[in-house]
PDB file of N, CA and C in Angstrom:
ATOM      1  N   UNK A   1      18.825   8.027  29.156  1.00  0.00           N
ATOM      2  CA  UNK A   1      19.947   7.116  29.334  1.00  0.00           C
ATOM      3  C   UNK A   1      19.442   5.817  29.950  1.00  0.00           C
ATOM      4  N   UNK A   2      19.815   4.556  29.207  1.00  0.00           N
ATOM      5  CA  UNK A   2      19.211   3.722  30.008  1.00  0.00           C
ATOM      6  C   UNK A   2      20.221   3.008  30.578  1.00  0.00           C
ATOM      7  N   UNK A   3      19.991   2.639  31.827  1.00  0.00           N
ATOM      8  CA  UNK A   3      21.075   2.315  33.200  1.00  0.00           C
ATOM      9  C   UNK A   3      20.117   0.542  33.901  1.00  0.00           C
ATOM     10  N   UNK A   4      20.869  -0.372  33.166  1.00  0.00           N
ATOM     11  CA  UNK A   4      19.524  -1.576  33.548  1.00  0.00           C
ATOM     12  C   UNK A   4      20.392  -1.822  34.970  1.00  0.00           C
ATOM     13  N   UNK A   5      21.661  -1.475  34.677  1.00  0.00           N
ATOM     14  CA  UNK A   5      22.286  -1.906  36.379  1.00  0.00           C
ATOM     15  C   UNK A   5      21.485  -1.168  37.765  1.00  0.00           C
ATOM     16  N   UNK A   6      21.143  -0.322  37.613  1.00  0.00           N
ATOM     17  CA  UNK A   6      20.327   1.190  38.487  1.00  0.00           C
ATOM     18  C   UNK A   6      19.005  -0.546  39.183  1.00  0.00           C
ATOM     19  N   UNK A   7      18.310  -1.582  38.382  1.00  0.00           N
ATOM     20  CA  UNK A   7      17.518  -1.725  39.240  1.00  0.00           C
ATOM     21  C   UNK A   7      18.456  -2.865  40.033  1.00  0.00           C
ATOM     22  N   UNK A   8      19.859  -3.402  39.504  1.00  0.00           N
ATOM     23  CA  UNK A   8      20.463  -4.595  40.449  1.00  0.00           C
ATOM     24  C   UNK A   8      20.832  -3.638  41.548  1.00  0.00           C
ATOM     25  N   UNK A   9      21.560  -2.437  41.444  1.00  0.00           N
ATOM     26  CA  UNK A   9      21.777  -1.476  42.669  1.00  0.00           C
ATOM     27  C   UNK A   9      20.459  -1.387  43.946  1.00  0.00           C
ATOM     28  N   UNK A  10      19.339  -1.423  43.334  1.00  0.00           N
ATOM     29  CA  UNK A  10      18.303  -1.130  44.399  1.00  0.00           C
ATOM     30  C   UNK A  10      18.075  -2.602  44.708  1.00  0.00           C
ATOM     31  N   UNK A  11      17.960  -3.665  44.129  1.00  0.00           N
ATOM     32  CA  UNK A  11      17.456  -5.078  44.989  1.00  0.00           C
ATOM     33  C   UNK A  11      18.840  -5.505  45.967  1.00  0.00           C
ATOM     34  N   UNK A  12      20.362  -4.874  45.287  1.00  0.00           N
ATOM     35  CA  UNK A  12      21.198  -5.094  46.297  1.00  0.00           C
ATOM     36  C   UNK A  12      21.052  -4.018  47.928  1.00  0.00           C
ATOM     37  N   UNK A  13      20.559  -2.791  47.370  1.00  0.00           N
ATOM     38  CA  UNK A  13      19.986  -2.083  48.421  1.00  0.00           C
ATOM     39  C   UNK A  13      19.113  -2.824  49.553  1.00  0.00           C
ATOM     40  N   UNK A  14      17.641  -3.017  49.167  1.00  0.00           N
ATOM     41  CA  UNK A  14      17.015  -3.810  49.909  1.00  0.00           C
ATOM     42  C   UNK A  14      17.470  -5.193  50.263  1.00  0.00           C
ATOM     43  N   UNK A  15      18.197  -6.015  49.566  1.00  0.00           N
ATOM     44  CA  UNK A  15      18.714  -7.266  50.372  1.00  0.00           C
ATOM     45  C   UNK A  15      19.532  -6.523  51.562  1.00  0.00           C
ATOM     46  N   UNK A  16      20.231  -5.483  51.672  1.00  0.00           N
ATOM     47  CA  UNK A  16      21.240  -5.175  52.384  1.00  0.00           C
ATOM     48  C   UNK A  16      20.290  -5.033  53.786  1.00  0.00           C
ATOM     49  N   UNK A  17      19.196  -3.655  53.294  1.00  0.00           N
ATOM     50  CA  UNK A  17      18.110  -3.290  54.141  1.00  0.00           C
ATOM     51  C   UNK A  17      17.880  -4.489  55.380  1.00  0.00           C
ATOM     52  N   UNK A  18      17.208  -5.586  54.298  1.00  0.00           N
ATOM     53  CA  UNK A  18      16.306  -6.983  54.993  1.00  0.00           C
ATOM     54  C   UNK A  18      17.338  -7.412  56.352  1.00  0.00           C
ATOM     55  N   UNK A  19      18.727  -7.330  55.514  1.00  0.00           N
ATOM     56  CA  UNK A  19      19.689  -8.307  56.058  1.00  0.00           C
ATOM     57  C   UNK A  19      19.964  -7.622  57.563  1.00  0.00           C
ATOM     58  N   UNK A  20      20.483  -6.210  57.792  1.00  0.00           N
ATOM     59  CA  UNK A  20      20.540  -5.476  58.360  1.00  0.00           C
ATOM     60  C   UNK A  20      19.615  -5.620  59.772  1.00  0.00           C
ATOM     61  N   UNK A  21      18.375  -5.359  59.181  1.00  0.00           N
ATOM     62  CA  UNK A  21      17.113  -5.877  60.143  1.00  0.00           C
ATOM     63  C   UNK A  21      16.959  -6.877  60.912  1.00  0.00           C
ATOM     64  N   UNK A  22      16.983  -8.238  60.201  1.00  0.00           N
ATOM     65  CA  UNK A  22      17.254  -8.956  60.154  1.00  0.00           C
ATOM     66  C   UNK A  22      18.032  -9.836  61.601  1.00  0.00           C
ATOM     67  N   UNK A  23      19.116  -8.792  61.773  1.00  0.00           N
ATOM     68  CA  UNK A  23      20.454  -9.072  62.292  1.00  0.00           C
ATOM     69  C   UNK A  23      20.235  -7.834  63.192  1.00  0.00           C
ATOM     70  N   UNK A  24      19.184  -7.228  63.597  1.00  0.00           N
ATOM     71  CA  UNK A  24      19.166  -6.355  64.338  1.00  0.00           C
ATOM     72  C   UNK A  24      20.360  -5.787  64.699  1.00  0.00           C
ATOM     73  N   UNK A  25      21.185  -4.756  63.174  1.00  0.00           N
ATOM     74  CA  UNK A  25      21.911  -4.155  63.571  1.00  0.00           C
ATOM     75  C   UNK A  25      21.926  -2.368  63.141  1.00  0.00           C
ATOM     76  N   UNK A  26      21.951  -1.687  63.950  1.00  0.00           N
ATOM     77  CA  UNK A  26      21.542  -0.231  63.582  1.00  0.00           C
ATOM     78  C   UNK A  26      22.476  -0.008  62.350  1.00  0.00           C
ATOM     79  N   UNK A  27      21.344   1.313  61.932  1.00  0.00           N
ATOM     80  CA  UNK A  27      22.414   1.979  60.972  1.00  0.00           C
ATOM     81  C   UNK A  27      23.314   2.608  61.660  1.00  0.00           C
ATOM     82  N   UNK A  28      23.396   2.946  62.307  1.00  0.00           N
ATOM     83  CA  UNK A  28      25.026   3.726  62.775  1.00  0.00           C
ATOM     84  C   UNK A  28      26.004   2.586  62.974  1.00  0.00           C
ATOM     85  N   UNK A  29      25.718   1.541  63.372  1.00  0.00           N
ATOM     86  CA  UNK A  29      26.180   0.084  63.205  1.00  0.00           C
ATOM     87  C   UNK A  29      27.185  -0.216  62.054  1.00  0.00           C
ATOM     88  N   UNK A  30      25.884  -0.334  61.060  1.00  0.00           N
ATOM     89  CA  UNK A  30      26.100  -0.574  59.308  1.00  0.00           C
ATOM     90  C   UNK A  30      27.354   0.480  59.316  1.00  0.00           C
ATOM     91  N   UNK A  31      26.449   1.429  59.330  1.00  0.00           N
ATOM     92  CA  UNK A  31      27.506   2.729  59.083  1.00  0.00           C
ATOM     93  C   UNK A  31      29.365   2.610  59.378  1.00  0.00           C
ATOM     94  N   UNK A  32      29.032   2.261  60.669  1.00  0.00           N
ATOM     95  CA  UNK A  32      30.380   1.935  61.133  1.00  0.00           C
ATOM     96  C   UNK A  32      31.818   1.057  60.412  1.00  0.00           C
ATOM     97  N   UNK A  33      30.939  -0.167  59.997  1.00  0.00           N
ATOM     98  CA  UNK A  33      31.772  -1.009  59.970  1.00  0.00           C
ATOM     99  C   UNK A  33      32.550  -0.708  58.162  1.00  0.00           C
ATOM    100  N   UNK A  34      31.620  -0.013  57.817  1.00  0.00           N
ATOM    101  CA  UNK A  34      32.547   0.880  56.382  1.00  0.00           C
ATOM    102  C   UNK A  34      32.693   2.417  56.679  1.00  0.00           C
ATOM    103  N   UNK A  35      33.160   2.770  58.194  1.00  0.00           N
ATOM    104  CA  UNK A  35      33.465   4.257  58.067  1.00  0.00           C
ATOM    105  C   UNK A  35      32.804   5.145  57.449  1.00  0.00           C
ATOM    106  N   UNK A  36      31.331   5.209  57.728  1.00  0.00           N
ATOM    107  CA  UNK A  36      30.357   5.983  57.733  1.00  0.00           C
ATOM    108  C   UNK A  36      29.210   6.466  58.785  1.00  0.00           C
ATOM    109  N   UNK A  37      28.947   7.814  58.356  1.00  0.00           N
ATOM    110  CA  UNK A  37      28.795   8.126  59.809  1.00  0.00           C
ATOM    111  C   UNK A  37      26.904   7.848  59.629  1.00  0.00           C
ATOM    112  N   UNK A  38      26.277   7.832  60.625  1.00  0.00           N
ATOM    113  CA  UNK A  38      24.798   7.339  60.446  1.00  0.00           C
ATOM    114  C   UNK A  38      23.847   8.093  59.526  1.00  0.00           C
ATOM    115  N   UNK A  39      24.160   9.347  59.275  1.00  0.00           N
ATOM    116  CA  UNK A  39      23.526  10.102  58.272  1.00  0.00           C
ATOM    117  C   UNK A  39      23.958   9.322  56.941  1.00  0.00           C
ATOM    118  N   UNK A  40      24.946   9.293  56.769  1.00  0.00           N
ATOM    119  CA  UNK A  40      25.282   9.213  55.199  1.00  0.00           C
ATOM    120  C   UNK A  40      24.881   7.724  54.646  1.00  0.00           C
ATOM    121  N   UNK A  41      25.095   7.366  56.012  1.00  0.00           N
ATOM    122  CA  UNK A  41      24.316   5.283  55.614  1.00  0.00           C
ATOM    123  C   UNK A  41      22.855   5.609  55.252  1.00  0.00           C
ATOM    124  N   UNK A  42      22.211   6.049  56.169  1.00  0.00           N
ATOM    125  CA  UNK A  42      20.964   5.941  55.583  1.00  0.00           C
ATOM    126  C   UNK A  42      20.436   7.168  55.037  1.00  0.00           C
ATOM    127  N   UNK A  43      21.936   7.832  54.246  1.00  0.00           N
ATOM    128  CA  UNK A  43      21.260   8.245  53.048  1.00  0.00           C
ATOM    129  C   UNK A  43      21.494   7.118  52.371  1.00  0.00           C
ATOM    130  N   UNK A  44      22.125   6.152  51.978  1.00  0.00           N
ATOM    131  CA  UNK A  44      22.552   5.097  51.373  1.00  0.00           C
ATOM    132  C   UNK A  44      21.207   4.522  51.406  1.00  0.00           C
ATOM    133  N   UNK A  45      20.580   3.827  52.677  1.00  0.00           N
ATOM    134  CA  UNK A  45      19.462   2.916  52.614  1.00  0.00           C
ATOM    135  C   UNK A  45      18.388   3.795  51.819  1.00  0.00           C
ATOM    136  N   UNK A  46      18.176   4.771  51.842  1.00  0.00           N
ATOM    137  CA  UNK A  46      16.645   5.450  50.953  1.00  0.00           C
ATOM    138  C   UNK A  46      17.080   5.820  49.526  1.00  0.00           C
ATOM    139  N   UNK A  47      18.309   5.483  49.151  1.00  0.00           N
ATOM    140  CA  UNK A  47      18.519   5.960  47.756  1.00  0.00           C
ATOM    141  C   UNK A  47      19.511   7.043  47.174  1.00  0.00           C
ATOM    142  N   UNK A  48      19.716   8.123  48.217  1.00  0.00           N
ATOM    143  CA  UNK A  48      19.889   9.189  47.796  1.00  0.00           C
ATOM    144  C   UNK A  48      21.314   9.492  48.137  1.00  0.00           C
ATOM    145  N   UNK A  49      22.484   8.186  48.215  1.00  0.00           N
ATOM    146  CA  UNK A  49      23.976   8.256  48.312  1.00  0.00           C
ATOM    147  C   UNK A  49      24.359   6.713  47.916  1.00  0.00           C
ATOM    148  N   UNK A  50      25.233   7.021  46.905  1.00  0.00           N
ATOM    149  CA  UNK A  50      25.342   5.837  46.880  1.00  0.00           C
ATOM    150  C   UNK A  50      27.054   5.686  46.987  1.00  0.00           C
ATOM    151  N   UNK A  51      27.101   3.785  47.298  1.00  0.00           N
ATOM    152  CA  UNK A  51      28.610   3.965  48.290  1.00  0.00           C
ATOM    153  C   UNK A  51      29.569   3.349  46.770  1.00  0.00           C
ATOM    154  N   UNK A  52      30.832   3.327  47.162  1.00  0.00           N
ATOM    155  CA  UNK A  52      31.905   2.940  46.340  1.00  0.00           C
ATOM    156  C   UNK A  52      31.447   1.341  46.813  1.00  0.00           C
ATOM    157  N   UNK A  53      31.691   0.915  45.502  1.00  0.00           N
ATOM    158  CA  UNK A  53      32.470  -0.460  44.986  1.00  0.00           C
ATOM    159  C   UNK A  53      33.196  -1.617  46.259  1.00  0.00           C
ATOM    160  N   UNK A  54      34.122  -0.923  47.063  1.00  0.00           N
ATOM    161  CA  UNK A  54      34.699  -1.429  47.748  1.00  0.00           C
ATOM    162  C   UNK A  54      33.695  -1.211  49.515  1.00  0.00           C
ATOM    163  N   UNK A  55      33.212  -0.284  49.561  1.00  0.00           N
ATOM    164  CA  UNK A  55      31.974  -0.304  50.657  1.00  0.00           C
ATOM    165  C   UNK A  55      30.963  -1.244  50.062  1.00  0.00           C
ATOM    166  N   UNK A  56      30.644  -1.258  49.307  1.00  0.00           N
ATOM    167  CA  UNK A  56      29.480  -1.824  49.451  1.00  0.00           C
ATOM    168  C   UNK A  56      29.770  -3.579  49.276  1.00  0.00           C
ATOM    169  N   UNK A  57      30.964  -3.360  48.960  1.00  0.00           N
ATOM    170  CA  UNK A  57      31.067  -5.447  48.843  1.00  0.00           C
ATOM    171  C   UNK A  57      31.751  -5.544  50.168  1.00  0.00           C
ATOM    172  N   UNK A  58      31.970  -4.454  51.334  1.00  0.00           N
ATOM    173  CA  UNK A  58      32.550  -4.857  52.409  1.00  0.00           C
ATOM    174  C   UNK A  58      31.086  -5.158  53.500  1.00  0.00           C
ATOM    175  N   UNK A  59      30.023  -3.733  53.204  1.00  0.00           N
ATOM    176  CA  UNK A  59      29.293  -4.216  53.855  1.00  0.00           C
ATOM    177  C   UNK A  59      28.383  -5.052  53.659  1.00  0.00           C
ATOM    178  N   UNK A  60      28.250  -5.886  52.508  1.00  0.00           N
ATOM    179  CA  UNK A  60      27.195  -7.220  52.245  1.00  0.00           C
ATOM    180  C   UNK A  60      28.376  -8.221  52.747  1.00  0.00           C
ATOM    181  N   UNK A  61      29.275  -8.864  52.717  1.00  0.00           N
ATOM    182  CA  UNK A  61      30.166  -9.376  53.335  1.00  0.00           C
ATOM    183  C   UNK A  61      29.891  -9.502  55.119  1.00  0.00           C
ATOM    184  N   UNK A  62      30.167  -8.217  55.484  1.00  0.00           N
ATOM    185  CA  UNK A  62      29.815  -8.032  56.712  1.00  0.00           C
ATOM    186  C   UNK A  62      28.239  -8.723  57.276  1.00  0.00           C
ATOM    187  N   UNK A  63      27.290  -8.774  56.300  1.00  0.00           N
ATOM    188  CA  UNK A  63      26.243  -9.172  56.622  1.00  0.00           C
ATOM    189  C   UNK A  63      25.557 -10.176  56.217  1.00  0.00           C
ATOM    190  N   UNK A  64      26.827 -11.181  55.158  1.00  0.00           N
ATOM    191  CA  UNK A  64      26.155 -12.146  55.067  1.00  0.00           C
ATOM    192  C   UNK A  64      25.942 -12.168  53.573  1.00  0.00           C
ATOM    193  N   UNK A  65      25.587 -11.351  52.934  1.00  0.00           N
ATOM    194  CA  UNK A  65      25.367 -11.178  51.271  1.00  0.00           C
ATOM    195  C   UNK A  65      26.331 -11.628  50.437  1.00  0.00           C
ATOM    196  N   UNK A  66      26.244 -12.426  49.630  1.00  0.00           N
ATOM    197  CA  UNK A  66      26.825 -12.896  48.091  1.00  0.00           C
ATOM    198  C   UNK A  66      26.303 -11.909  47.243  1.00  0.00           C
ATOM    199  N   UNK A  67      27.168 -11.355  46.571  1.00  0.00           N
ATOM    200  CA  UNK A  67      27.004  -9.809  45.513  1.00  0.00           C
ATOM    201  C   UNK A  67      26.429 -10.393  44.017  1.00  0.00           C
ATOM    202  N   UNK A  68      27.449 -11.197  44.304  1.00  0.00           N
ATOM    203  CA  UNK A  68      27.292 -12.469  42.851  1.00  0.00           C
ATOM    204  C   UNK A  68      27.289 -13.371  42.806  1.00  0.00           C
ATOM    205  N   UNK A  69      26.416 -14.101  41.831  1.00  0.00           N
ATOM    206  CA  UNK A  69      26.286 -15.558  42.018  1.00  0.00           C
ATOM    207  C   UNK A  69      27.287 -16.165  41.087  1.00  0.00           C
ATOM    208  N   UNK A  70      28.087 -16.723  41.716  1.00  0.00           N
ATOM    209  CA  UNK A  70      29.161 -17.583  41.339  1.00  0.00           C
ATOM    210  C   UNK A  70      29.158 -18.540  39.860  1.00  0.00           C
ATOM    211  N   UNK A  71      27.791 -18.308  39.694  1.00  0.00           N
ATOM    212  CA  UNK A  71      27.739 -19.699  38.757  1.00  0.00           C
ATOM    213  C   UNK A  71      27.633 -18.870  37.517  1.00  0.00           C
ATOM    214  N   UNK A  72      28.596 -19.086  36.276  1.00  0.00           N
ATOM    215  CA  UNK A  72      28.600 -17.979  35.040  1.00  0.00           C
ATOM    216  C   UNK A  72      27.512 -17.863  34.066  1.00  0.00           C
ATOM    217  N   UNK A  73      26.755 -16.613  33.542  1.00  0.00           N
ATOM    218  CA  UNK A  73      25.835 -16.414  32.924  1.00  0.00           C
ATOM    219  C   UNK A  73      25.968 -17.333  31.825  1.00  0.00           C
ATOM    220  N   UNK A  74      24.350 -18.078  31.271  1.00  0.00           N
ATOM    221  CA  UNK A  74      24.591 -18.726  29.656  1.00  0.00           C
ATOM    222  C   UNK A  74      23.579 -17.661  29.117  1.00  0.00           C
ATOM    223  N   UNK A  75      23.959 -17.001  28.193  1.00  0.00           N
ATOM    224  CA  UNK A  75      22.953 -16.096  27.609  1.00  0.00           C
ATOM    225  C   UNK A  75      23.341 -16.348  26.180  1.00  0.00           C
ATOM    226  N   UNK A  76      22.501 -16.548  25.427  1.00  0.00           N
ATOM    227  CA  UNK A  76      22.044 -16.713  23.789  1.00  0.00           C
ATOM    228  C   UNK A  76      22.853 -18.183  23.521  1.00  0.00           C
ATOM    229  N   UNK A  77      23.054 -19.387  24.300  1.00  0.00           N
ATOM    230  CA  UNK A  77      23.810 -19.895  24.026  1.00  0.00           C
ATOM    231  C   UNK A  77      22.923 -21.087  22.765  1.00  0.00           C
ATOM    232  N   UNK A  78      23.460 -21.437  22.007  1.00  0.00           N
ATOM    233  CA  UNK A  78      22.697 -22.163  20.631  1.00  0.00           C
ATOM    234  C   UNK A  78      23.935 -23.606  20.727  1.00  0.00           C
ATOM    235  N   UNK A  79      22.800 -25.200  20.785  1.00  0.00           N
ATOM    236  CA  UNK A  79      23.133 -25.852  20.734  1.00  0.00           C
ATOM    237  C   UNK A  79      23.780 -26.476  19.360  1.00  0.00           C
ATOM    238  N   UNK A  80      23.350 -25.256  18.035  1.00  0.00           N
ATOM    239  CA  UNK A  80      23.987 -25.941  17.519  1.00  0.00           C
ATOM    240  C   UNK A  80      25.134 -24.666  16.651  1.00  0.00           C
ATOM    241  N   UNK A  81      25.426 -24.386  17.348  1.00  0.00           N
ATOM    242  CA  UNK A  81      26.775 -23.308  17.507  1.00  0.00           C
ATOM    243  C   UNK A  81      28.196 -24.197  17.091  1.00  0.00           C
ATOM    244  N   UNK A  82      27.895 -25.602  17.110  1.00  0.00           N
ATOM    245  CA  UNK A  82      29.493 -26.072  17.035  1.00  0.00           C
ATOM    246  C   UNK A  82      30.528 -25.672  18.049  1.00  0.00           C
ATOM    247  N   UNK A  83      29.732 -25.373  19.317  1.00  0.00           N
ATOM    248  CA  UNK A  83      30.611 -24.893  20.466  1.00  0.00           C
ATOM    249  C   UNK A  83      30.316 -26.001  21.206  1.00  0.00           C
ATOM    250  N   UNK A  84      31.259 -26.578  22.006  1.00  0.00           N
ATOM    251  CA  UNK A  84      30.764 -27.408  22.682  1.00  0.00           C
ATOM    252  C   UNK A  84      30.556 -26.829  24.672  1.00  0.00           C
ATOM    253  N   UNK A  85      29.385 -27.314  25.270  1.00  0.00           N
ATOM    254  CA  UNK A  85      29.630 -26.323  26.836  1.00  0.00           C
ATOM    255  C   UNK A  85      30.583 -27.168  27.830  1.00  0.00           C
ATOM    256  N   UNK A  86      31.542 -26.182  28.275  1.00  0.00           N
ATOM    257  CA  UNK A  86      32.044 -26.728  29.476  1.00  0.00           C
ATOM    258  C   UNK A  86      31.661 -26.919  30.641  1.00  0.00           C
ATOM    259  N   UNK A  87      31.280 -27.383  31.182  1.00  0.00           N
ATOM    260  CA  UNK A  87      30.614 -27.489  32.612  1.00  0.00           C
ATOM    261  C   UNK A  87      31.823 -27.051  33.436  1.00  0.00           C
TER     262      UNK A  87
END
């Protein structure tokens, strides 16, 4: 099965990691501030739990992280498509 999202999940992992550090704030910390208890966070940080949708954009929020970059993908775009680009 191929899953290309599986490697944005792990670089959002480690940005979280860095950020965390960073900000010298424990995992039971992290843990906290999305109602998790320190085990289950850092099962989160090594891989082996992964959080809902709504945890995990609360705790990059919490720490500072943009999930997404705001600015919209151009992929295959052909200038001479007869499309014109909107900026």
């Amino acid at each position: 099965m191929n899953t290309p999202w599986k490697s944005d999940l792990l670089v959002l992992q480690a940005r979280i990691h860095k950020a965390r550090k960073a900000q010298k704030i424990t995992q039971a910390q992290a843990g906290a501030i999305i109602g998790m208890t320190e085990r289950s966070y850092r099962d989160f940080e090594n891989g082996h739990k992964d959080l809902s949708a709504p945890n995990l954009f609360q705790l990059a929020a919490a720490l500072g992280i943009r999930v997404f970059d705001p600015t919209p993908e151009k992929k295959n775009r052909k200038k001479s498509s007869g499309f014109k680009e909107v900026a």
